[in-house]
C-alpha atoms as a PDB file:
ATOM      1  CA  UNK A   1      -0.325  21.418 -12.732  1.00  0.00           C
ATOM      2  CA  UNK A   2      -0.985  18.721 -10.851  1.00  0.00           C
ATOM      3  CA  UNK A   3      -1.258  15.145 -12.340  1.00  0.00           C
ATOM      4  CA  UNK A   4      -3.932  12.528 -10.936  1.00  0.00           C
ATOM      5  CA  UNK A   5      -3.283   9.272 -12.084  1.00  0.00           C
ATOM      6  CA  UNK A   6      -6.238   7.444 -13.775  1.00  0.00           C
ATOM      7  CA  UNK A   7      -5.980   3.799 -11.659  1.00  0.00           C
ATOM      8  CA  UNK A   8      -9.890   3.531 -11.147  1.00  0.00           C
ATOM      9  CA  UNK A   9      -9.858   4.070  -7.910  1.00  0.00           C
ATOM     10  CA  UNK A  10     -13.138   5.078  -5.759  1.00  0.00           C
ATOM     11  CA  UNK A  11     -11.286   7.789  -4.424  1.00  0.00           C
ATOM     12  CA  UNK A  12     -10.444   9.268  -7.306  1.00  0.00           C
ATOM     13  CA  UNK A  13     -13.177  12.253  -7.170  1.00  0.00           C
ATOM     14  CA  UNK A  14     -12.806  12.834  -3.441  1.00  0.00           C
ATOM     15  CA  UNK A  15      -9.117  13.542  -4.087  1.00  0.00           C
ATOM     16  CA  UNK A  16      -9.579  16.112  -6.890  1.00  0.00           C
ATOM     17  CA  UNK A  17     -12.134  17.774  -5.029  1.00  0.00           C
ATOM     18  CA  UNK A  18     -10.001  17.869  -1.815  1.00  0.00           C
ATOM     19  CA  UNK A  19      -7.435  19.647  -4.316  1.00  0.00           C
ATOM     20  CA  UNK A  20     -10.091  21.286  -5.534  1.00  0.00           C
ATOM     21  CA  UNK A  21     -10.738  23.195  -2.264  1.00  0.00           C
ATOM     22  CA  UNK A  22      -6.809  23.902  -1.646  1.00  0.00           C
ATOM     23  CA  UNK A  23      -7.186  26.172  -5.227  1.00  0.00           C
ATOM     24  CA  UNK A  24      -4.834  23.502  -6.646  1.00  0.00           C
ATOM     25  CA  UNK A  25      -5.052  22.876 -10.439  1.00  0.00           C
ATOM     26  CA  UNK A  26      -5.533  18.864 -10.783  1.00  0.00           C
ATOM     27  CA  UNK A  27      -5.593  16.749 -13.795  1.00  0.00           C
ATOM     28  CA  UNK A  28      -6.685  13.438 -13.918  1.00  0.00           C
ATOM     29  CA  UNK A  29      -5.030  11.273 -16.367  1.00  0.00           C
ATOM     30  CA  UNK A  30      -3.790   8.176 -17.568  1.00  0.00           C
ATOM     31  CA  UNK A  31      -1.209  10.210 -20.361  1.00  0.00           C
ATOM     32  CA  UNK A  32       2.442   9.562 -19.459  1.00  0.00           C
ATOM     33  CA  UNK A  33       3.393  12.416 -21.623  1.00  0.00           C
ATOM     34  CA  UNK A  34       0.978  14.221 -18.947  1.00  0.00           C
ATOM     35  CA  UNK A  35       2.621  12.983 -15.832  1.00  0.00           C
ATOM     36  CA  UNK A  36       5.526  13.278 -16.803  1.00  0.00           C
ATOM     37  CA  UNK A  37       5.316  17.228 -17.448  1.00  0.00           C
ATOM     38  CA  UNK A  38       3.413  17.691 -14.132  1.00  0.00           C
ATOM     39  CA  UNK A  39       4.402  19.893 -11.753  1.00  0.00           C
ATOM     40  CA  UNK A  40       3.189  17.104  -8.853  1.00  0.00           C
ATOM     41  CA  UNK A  41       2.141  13.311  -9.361  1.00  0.00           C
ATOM     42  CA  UNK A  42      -0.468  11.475  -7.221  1.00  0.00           C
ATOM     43  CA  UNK A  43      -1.616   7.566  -7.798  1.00  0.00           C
ATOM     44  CA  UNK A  44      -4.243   7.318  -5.459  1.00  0.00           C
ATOM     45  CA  UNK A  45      -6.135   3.676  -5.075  1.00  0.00           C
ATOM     46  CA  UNK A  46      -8.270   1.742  -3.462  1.00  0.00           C
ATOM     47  CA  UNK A  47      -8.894  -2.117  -3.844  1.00  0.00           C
ATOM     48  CA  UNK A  48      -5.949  -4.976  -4.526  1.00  0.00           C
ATOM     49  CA  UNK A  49      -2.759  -4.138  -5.123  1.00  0.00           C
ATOM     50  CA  UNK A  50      -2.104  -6.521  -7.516  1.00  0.00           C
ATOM     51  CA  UNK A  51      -5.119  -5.562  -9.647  1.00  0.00           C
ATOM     52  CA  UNK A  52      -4.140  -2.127  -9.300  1.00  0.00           C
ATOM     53  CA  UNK A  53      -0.135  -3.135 -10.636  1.00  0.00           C
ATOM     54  CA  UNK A  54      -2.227  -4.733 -13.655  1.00  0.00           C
ATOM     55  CA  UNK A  55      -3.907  -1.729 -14.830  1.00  0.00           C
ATOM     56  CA  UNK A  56      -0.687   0.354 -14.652  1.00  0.00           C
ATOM     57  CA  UNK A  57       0.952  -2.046 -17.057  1.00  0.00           C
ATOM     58  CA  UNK A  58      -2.501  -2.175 -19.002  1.00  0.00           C
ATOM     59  CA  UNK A  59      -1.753   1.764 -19.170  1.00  0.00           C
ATOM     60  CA  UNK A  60       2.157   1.554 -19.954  1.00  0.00           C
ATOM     61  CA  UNK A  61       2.508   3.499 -16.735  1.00  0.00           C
ATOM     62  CA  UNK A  62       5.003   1.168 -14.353  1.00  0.00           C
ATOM     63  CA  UNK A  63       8.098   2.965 -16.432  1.00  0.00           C
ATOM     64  CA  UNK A  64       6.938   6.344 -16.467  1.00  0.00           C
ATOM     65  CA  UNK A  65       5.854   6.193 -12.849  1.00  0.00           C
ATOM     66  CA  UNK A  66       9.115   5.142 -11.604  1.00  0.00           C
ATOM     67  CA  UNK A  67      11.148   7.411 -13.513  1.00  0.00           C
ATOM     68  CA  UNK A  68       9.462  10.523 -12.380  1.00  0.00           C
ATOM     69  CA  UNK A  69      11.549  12.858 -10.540  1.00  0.00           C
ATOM     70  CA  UNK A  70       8.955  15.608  -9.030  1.00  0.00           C
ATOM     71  CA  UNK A  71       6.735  15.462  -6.037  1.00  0.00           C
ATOM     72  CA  UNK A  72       4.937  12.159  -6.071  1.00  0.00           C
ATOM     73  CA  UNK A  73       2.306  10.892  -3.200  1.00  0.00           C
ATOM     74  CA  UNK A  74       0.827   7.646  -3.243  1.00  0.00           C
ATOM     75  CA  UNK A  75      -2.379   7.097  -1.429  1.00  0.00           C
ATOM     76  CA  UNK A  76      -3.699   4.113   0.305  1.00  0.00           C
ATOM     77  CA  UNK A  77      -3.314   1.418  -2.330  1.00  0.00           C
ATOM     78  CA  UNK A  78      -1.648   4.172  -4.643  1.00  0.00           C
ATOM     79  CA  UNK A  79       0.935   3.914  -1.458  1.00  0.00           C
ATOM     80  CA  UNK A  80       1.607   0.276  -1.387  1.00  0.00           C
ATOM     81  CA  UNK A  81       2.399   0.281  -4.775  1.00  0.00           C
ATOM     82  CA  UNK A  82       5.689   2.119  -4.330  1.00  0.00           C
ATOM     83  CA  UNK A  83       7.099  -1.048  -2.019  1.00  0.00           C
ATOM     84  CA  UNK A  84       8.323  -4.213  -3.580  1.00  0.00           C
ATOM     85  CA  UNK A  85       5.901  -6.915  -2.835  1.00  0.00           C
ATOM     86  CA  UNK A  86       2.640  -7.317  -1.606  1.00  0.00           C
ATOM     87  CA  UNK A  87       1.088 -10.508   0.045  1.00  0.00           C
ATOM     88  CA  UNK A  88      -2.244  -9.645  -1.267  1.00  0.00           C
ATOM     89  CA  UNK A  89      -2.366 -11.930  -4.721  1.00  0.00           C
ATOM     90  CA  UNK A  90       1.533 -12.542  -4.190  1.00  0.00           C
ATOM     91  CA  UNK A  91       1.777  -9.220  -6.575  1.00  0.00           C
ATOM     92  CA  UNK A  92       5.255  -7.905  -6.939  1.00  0.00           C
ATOM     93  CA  UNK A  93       5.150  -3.612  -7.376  1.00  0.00           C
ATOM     94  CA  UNK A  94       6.391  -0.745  -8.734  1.00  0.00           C
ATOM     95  CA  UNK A  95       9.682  -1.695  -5.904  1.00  0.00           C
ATOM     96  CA  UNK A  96      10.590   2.363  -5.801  1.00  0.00           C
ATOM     97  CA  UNK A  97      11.062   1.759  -1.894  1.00  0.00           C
ATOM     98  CA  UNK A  98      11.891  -1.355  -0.173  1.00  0.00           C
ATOM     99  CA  UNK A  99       9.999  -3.185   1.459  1.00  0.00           C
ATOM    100  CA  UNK A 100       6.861  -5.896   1.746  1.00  0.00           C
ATOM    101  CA  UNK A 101       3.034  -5.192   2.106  1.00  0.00           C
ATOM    102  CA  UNK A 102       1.694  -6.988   4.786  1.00  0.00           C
ATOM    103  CA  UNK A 103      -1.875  -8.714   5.649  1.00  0.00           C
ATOM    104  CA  UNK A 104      -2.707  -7.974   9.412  1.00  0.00           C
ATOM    105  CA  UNK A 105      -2.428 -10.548  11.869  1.00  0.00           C
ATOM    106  CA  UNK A 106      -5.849 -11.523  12.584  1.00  0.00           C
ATOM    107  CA  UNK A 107      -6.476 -11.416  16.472  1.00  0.00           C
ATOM    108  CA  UNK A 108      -9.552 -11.521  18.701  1.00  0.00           C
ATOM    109  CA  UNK A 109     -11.848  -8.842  19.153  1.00  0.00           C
ATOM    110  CA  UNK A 110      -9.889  -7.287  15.732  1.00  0.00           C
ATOM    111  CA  UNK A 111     -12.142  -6.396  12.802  1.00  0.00           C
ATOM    112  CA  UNK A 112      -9.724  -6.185   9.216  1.00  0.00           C
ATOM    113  CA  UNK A 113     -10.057  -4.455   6.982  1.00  0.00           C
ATOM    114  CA  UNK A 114      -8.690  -1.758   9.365  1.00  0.00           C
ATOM    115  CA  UNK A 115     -11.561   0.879   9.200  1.00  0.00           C
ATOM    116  CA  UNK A 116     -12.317   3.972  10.914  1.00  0.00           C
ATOM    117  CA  UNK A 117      -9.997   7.227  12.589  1.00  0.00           C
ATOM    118  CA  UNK A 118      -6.411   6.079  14.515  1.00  0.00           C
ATOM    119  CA  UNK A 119      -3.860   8.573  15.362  1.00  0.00           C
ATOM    120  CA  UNK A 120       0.030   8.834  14.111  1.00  0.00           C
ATOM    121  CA  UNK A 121       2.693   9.484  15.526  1.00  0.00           C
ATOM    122  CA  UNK A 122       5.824  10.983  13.891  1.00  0.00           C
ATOM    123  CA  UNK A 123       9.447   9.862  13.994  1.00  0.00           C
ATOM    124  CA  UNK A 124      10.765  12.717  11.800  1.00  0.00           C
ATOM    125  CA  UNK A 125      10.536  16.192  10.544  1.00  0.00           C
ATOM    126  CA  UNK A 126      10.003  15.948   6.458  1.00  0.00           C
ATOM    127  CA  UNK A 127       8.176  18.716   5.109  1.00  0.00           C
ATOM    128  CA  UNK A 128       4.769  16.465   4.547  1.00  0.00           C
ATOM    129  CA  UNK A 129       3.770  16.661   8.294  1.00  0.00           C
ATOM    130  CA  UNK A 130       4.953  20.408   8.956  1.00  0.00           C
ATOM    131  CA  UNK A 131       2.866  21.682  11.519  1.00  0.00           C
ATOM    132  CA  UNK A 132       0.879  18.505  12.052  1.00  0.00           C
ATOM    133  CA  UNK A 133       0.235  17.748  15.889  1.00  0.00           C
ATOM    134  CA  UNK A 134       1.492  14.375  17.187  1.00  0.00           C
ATOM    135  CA  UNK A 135      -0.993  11.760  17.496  1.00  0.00           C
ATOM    136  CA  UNK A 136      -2.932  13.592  14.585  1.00  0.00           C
ATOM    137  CA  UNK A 137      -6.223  11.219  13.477  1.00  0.00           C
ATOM    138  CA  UNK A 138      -6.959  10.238   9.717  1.00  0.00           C
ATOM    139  CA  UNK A 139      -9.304   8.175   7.815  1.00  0.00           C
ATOM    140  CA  UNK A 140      -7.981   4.613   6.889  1.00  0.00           C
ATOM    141  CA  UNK A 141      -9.762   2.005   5.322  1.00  0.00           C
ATOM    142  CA  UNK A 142      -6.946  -1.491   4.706  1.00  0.00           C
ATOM    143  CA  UNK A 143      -6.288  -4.936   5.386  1.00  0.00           C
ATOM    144  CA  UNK A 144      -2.860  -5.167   4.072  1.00  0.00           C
ATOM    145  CA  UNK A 145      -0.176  -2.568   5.641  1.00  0.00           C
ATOM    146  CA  UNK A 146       3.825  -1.626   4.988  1.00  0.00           C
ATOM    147  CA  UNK A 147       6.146  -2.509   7.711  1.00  0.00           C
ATOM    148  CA  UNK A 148       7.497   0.449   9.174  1.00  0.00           C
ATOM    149  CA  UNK A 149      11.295   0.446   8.152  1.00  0.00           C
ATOM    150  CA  UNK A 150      14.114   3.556   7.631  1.00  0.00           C
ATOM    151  CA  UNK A 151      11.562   5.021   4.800  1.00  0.00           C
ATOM    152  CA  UNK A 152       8.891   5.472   7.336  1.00  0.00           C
ATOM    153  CA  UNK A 153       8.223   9.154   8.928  1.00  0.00           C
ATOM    154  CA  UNK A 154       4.950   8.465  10.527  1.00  0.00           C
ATOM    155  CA  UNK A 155       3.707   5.018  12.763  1.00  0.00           C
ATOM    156  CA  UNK A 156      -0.267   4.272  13.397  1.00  0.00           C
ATOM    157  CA  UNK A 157      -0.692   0.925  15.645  1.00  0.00           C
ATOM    158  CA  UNK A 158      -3.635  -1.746  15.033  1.00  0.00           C
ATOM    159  CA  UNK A 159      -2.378  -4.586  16.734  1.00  0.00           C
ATOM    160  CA  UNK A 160       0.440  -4.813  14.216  1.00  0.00           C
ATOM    161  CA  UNK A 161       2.633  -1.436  13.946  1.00  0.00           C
ATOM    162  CA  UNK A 162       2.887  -0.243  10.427  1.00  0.00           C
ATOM    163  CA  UNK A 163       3.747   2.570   8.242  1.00  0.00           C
ATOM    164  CA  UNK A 164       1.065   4.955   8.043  1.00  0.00           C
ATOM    165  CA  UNK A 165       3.207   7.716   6.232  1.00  0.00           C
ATOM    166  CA  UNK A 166       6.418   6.755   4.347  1.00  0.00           C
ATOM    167  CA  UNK A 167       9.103   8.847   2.164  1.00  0.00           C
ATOM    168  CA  UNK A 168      11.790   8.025   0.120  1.00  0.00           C
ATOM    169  CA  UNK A 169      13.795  10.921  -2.152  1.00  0.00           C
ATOM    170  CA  UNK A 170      10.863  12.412  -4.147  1.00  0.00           C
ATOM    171  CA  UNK A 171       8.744   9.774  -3.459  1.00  0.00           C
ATOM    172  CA  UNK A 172       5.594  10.397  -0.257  1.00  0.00           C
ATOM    173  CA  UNK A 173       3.041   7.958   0.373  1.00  0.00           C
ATOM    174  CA  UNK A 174       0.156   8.066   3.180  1.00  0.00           C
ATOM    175  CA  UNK A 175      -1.570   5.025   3.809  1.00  0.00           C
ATOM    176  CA  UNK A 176      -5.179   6.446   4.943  1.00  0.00           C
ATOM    177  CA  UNK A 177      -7.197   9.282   3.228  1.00  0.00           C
ATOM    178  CA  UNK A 178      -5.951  12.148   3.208  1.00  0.00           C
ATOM    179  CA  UNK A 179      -8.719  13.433   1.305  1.00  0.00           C
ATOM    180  CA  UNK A 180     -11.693  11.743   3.436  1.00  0.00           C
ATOM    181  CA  UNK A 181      -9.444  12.956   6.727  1.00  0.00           C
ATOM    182  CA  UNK A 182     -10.738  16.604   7.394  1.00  0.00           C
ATOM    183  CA  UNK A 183      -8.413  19.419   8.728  1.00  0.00           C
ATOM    184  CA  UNK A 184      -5.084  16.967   9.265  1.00  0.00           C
ATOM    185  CA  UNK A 185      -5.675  15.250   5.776  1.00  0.00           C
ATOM    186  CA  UNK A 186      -6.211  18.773   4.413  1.00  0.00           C
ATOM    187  CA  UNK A 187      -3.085  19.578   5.713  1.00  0.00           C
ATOM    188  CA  UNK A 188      -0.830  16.710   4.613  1.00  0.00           C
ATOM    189  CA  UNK A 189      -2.155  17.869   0.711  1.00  0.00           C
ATOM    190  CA  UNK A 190      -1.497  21.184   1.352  1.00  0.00           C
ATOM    191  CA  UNK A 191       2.073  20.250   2.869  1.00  0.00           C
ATOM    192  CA  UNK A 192       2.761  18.321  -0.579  1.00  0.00           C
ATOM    193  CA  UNK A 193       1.432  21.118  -2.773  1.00  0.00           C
ATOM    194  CA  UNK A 194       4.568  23.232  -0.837  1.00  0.00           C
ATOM    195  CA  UNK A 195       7.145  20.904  -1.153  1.00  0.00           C
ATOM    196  CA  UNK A 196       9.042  22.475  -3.658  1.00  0.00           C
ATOM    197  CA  UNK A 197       9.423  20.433  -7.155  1.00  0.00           C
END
């Protein structure tokens, strides 16, 4: 069983019907007792980060999340909240990888949030981009990005570089969609679902 973690995030319904059509068995829930049984974890999210860190402590959830020891993917803002620190509402995070979320550095002719298809490119082999093409496109909707640093296995570029894919021990995070990102997104879930727990 697969446990989806209640944060109130608009993507919530996308992502259990995207593991819907992989014939995975998803449970969305807020129960630690739950996720802590699961055979997978994902914390999906979309909004701040720091609002997000709020209703995980509302929930009792910062301890059981960072405890867990099977298969866990963060996505989008469910992603950030692995890192330390985020500059959005000075919020500090669940700190299971290093690291700082950044706001984009606002340039000319550069619309944030970040919105729309950009490829990746991948700097290493982990089992969550088997088989995935370089310079692969996905969905991403963000103003605020992680720096790409030793955790990072896949780099998208929008003006600043950034982590767009990051793993660290059981821990997997994508910054876009997965779920909103067709065949490749499709992919990257069905990737996790293999990784063995």
């Amino acid at each position: 069983m697969i446990a989806v973690i209640d944060s109130c995030g608009s993507n919530i319904t996308s992502v259990l019907f995207a593991l819907q059509r992989l014939g995975a068995d998803a449970t969305l829930t807020s129960n630690p007792e739950v996720i802590k049984k699961a055979e997978r974890v994902i914390l999906p999210g979309v909004g701040a980060a720091g609002t997000a860190m709020e209703r995980l402590k509302e929930q009792d959830l910062t301890h059981c999340i960072t405890s867990l020891t099977q298969p866990v993917l963060g996505i989008c803002v469910g992603m950030q909240l692995l890192f330390t620190h985020s500059e959005e509402g000075n919020a500090n995070l669940l700190d299971i990888i290093p690291g700082k979320i950044r706001h984009f550095t606002p340039e000319k002719d550069k619309t944030i949030p970040h919105m729309g298809w950009n490829s990746i490119t991948f700097g290493n082999t982990h089992p969550l981009v088997k088989d995935l093409p370089e310079n692969s496109y996905f969905y991403f909707v963000h103003s605020y990005y992680p720096q790409v640093s030793q955790y990072t296995i896949g780099e998208c570029s929008y003006g600043d570089t950034f982590s767009a894919i990051i793993a660290k021990d059981n821990f997997m995070g994508c910054q876009f969609h997965p779920e909103r990102s067709s065949k490749t997104g499709a992919l990257i879930l069905r990737n996790f679902l293999e990784i063995p727990a």
